[in-house]
Protein backbone atom coordinates (compact mmCIF):
# COMPACT_ATOMS: atom_id res chain seq x y z
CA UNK A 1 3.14 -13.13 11.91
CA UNK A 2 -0.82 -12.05 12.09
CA UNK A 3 -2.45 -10.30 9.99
CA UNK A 4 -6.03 -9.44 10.12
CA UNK A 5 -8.05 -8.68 6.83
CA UNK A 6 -11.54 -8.13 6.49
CA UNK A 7 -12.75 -10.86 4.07
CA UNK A 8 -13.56 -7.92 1.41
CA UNK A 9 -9.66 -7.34 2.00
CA UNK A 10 -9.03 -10.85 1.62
CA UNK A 11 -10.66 -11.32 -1.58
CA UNK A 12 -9.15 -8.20 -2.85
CA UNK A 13 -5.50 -9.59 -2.03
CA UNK A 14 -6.86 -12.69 -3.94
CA UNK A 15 -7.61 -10.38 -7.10
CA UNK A 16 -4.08 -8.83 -6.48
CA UNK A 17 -2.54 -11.92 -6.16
CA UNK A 18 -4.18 -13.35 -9.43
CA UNK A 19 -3.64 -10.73 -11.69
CA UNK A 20 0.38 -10.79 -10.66
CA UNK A 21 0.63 -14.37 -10.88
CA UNK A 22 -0.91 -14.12 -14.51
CA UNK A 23 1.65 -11.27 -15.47
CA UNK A 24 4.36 -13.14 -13.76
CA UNK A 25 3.57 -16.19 -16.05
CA UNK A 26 4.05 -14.13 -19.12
CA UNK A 27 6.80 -12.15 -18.28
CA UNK A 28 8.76 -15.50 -17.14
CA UNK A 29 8.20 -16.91 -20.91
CA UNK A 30 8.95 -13.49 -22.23
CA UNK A 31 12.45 -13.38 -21.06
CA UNK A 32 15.84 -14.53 -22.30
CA UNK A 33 17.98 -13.66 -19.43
CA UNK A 34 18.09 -16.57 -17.44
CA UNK A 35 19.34 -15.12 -13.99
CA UNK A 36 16.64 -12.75 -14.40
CA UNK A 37 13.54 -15.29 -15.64
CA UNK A 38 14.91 -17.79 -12.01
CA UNK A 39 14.49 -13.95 -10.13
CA UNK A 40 10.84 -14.10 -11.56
CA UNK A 41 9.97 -17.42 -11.03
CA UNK A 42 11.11 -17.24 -7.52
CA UNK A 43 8.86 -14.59 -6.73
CA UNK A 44 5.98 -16.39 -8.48
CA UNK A 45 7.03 -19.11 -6.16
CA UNK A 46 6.35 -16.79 -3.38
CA UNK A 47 3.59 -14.99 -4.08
CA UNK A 48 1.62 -18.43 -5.33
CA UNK A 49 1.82 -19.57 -1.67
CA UNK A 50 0.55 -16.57 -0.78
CA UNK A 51 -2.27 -16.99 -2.78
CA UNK A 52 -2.85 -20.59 -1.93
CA UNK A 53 -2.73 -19.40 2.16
CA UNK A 54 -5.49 -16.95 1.17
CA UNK A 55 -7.67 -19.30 -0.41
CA UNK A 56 -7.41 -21.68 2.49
CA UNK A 57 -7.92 -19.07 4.97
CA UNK A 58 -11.25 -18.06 2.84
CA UNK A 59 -12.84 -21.88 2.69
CA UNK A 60 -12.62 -21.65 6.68
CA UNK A 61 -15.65 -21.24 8.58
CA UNK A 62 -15.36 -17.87 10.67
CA UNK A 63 -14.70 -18.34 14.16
CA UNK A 64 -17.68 -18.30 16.63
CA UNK A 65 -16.10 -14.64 18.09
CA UNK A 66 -16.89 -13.26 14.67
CA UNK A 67 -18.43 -9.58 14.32
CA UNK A 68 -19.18 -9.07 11.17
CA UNK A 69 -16.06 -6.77 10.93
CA UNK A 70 -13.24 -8.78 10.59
CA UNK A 71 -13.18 -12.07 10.04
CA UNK A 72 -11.15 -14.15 12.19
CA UNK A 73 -9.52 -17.50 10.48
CA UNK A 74 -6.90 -19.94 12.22
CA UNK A 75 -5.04 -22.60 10.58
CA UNK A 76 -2.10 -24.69 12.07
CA UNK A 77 1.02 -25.06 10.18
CA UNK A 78 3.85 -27.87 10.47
CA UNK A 79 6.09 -25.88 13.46
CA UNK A 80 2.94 -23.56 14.52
């Protein structure tokens, strides 16, 4: 999958991302349903890679085809 964000975007899904991992963290130790808190804690799972992808993808240096517009990032996974 691509998907092209300007880095404003970016760092707006970074907010996002943040703000639900925090809520995530406190709704997991809120719980006493069990199937429910491993539900929750499998989409923090998720959504914590996310956030960790975006954060890589932000260090990167633009690529030299970059226009100001959107900001083009490559990194090579395991399998890529």
């Amino acid at each position: 999958m691509i998907l092209v964000l300007t880095n404003e975007q970016a760092e707006e899904l970074q907010g996002v991302l943040h703000s639900t991992l925090r809520e995530l963290t406190h709704e997991i130790a809120a719980t006493d349903n069990a199937g429910y808190r491993s539900t929750l804690q499998d989409r923090r799972r998720v959504l914590a890679e996310m956030d960790e992808t975006v954060n890589r993808l932000l260090a990167l240096p633009p690529t030299a085809t970059d226009t100001g517009e959107a900001l083009e990032r490559e990194m090579s996974w395991p399998g890529d």
